[in-house]
N, C-alpha and C. Protein backbone atom coordinates (compact mmCIF):
# COMPACT_ATOMS: atom_id res chain seq x y z
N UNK A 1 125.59 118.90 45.34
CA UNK A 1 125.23 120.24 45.75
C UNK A 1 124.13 120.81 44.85
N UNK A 2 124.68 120.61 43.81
CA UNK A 2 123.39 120.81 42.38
C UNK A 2 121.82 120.45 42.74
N UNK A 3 121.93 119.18 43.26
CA UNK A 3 120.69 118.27 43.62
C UNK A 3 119.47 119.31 44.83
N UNK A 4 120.54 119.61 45.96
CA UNK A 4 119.89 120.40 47.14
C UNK A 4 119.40 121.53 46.51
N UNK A 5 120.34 122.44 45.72
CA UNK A 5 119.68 123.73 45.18
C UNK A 5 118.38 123.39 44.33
N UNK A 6 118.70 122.56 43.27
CA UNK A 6 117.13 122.40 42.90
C UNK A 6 116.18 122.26 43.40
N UNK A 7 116.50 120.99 44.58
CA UNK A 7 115.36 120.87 45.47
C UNK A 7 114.78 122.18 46.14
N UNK A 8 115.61 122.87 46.45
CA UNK A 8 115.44 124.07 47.47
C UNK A 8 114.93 125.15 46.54
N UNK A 9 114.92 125.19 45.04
CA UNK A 9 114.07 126.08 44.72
C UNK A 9 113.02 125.59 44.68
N UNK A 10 112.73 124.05 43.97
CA UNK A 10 111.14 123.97 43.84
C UNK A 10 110.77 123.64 45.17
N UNK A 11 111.09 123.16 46.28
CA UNK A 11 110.18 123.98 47.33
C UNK A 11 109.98 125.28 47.55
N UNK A 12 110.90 126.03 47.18
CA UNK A 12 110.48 127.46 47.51
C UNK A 12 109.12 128.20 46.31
N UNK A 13 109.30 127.46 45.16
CA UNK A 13 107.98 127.54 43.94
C UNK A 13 107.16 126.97 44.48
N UNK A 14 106.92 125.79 45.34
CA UNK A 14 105.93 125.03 46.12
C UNK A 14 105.16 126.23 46.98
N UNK A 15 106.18 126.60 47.55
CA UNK A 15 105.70 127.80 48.80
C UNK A 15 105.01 128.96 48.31
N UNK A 16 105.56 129.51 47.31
CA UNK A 16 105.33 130.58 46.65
C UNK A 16 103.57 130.40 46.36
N UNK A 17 103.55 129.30 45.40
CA UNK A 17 102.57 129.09 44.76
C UNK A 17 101.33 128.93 46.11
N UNK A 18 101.80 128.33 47.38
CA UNK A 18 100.79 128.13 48.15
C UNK A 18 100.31 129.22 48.99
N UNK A 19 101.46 130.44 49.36
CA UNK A 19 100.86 131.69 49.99
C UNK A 19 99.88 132.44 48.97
N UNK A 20 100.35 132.21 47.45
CA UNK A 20 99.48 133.02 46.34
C UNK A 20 98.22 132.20 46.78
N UNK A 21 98.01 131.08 46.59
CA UNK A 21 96.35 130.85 47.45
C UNK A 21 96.23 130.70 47.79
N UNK A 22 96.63 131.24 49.34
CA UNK A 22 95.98 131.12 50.53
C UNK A 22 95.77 132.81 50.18
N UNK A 23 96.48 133.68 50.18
CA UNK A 23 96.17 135.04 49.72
C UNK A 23 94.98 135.23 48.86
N UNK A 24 94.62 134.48 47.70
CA UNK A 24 93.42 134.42 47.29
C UNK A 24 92.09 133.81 48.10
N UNK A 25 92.46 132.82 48.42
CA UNK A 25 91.38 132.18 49.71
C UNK A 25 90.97 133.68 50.75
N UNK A 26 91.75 134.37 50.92
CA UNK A 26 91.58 135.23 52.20
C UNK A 26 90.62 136.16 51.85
N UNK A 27 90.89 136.79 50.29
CA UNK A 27 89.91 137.51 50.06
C UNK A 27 88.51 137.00 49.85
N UNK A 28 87.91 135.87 50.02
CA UNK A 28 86.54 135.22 50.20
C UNK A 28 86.35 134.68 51.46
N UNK A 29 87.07 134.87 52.54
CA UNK A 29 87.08 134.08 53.92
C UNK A 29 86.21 135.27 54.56
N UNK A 30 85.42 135.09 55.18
CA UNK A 30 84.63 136.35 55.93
C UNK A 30 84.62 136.15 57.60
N UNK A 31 85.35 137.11 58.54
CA UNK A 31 85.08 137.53 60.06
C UNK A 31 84.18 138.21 60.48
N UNK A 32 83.94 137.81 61.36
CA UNK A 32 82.37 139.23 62.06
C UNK A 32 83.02 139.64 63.65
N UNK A 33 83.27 140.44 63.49
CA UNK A 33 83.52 141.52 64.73
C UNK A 33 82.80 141.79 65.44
N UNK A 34 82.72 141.84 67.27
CA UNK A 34 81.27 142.29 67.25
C UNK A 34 81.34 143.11 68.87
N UNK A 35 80.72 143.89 69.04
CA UNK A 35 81.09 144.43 70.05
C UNK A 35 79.56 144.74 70.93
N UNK A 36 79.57 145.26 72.38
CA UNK A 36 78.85 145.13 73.10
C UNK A 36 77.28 143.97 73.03
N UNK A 37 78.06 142.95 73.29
CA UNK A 37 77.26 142.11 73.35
C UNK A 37 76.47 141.34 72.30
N UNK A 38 77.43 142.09 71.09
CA UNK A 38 76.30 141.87 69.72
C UNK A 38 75.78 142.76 69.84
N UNK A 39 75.80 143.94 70.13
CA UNK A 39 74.71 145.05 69.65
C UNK A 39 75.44 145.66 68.35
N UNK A 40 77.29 145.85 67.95
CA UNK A 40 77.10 146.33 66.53
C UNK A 40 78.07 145.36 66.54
N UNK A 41 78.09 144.50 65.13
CA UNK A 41 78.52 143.25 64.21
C UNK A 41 78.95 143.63 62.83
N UNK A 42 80.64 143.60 62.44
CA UNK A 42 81.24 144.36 61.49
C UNK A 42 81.44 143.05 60.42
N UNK A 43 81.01 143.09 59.55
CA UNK A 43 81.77 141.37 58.72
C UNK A 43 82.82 141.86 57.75
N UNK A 44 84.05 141.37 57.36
CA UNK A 44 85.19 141.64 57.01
C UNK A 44 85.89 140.36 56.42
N UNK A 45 86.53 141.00 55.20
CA UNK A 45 86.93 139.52 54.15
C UNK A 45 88.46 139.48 55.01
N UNK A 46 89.15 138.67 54.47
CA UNK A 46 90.21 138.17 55.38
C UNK A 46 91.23 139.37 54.88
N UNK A 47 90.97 139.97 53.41
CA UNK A 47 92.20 140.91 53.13
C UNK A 47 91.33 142.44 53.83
N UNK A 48 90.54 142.59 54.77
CA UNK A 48 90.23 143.61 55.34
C UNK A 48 89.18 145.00 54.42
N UNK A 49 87.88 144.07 53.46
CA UNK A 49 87.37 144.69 53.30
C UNK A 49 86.37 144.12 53.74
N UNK A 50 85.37 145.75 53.73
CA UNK A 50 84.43 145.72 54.64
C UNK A 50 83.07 144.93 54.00
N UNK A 51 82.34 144.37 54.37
CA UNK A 51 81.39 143.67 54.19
C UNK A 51 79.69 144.23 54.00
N UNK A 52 79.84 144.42 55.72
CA UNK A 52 79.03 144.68 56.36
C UNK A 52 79.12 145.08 57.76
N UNK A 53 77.55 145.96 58.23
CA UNK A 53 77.74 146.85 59.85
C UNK A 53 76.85 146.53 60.29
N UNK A 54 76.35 146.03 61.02
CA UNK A 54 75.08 146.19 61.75
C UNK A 54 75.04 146.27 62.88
N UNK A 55 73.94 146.96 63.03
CA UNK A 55 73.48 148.06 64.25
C UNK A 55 72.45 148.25 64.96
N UNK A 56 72.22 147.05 66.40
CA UNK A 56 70.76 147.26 67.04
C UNK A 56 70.12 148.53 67.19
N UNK A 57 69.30 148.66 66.68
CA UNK A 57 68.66 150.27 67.03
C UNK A 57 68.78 150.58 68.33
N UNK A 58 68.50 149.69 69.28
CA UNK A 58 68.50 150.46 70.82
C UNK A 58 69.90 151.15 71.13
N UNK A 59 71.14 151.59 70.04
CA UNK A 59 72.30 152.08 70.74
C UNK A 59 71.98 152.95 69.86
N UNK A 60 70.82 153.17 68.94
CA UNK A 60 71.42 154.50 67.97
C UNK A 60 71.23 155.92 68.84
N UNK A 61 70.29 155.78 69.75
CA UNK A 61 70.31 157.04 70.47
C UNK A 61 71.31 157.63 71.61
N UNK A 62 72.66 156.83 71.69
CA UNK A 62 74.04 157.10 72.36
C UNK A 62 74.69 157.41 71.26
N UNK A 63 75.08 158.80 70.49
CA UNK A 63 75.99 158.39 69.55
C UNK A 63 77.34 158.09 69.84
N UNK A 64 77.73 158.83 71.03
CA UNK A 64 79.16 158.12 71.64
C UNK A 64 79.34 156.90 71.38
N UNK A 65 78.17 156.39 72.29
CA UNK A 65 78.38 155.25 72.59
C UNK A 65 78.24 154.69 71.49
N UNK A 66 78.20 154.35 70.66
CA UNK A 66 77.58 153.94 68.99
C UNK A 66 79.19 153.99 68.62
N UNK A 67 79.78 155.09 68.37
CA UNK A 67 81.20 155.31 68.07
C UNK A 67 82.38 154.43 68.58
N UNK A 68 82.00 154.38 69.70
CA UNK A 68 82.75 153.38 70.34
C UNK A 68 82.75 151.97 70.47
N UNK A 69 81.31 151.59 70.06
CA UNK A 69 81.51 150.44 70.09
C UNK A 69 81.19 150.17 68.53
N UNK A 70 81.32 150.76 66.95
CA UNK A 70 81.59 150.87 66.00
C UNK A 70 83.52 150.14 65.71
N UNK A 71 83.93 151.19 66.65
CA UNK A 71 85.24 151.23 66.36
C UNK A 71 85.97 149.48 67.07
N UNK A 72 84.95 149.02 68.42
CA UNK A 72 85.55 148.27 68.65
C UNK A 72 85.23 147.03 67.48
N UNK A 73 83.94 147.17 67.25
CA UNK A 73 83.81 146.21 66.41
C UNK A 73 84.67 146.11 65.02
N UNK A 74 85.00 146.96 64.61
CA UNK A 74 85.84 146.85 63.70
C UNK A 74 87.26 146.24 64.41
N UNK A 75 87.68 147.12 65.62
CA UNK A 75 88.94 146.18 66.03
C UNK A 75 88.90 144.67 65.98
N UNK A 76 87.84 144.84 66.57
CA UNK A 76 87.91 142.81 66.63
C UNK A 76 87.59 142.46 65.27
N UNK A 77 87.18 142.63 64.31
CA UNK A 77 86.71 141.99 62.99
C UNK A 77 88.80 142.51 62.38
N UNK A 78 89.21 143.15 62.27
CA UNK A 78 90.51 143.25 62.07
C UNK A 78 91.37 142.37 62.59
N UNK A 79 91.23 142.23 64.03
CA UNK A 79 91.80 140.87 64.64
C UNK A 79 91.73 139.67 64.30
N UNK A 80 90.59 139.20 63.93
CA UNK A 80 89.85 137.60 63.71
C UNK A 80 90.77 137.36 62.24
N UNK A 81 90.43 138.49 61.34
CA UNK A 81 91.27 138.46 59.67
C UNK A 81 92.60 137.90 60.14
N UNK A 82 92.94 139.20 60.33
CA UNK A 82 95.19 138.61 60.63
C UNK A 82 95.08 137.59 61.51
N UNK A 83 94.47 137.31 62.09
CA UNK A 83 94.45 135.65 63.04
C UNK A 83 94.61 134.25 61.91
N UNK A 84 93.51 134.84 60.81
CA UNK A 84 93.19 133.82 59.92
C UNK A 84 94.20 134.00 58.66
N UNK A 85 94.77 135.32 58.25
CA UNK A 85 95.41 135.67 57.40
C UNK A 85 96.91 135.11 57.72
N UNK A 86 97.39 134.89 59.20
CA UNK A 86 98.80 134.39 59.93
C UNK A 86 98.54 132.85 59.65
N UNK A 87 96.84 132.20 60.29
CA UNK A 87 97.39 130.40 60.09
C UNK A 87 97.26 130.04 58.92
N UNK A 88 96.83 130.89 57.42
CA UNK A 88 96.70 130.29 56.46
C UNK A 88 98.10 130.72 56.14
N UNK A 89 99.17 131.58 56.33
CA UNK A 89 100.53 131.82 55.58
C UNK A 89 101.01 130.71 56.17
N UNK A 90 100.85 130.45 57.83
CA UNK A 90 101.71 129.62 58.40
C UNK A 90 101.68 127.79 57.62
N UNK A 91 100.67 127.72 57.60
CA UNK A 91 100.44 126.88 56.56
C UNK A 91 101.38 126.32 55.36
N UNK A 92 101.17 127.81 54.87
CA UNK A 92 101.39 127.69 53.49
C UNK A 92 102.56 127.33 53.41
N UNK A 93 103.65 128.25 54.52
CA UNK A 93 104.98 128.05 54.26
C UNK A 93 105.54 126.76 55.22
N UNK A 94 104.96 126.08 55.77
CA UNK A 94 105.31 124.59 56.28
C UNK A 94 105.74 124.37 55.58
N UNK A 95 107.28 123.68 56.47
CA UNK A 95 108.25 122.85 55.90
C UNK A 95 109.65 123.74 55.44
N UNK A 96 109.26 125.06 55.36
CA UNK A 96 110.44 125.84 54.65
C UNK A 96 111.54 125.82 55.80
N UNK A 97 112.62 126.20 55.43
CA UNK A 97 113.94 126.14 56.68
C UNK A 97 113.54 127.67 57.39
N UNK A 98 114.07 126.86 58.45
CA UNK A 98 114.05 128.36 59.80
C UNK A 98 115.00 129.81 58.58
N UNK A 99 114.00 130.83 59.04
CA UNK A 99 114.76 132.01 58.56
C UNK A 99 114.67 132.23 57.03
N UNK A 100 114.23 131.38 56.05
CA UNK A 100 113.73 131.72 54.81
C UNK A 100 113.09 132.23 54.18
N UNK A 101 113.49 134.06 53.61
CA UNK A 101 111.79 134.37 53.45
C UNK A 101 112.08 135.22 51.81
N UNK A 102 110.86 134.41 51.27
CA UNK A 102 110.69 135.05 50.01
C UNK A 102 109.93 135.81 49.91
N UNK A 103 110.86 137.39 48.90
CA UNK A 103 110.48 138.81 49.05
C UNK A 103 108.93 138.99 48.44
N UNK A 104 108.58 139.36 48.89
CA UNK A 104 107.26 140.16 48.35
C UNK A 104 105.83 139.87 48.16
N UNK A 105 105.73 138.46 49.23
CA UNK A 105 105.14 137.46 49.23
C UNK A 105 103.66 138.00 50.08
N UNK A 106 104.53 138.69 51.61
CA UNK A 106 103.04 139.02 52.47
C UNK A 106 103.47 140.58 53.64
């Protein structure tokens, strides 16, 4: 019984250690968001800071419209991150038993 528990912590130190870098990886992983067609393009690190905006001039004279498709671009650059931020945890924690989750991890 001794034997399993050990094992079962240092996989769980295995795990630990591998969400800590993939969590570091994330903050240098970069998404680009982009909305109407590519007219505004948001770039975003995987832990959801902002990069960069850019903005074809031909929408600056809608500011609505500018707003809106600002905001979508950020939606989707938010999306692409947690897309990439979910397969690098999923990753990380391969192999752990169904239902195992160590606190404070993500």
């Amino acid at each position: 019984m001794r034997g399993n528990i050990a094992q079962l912590m240092q996989q769980a130190q295995r795990m630990q250690e591998n969400m800590k870098r993939a969590q570091e990886e994330l903050a240098n992983v970069e998404v680009q968001g982009q909305s109407g067609g590519g007219m505004v393009k948001v770039t975003m690190t995987g832990k959801m800071d902002c990069r960069a905006v850019r903005i074809d001039p031909s929408v600056l004279a809608d500011a609505e419209m500018l707003e809106d498709l600002v905001a979508a671009a950020f939606n989707d650059a938010v999306n692409k991150a947690n897309e990439e931020g979910q397969k690098r945890m999923s990753a990380a924690t391969a192999g752990m038993p169904a239902g195992m989750k160590i606190p404070g991890l993500f």
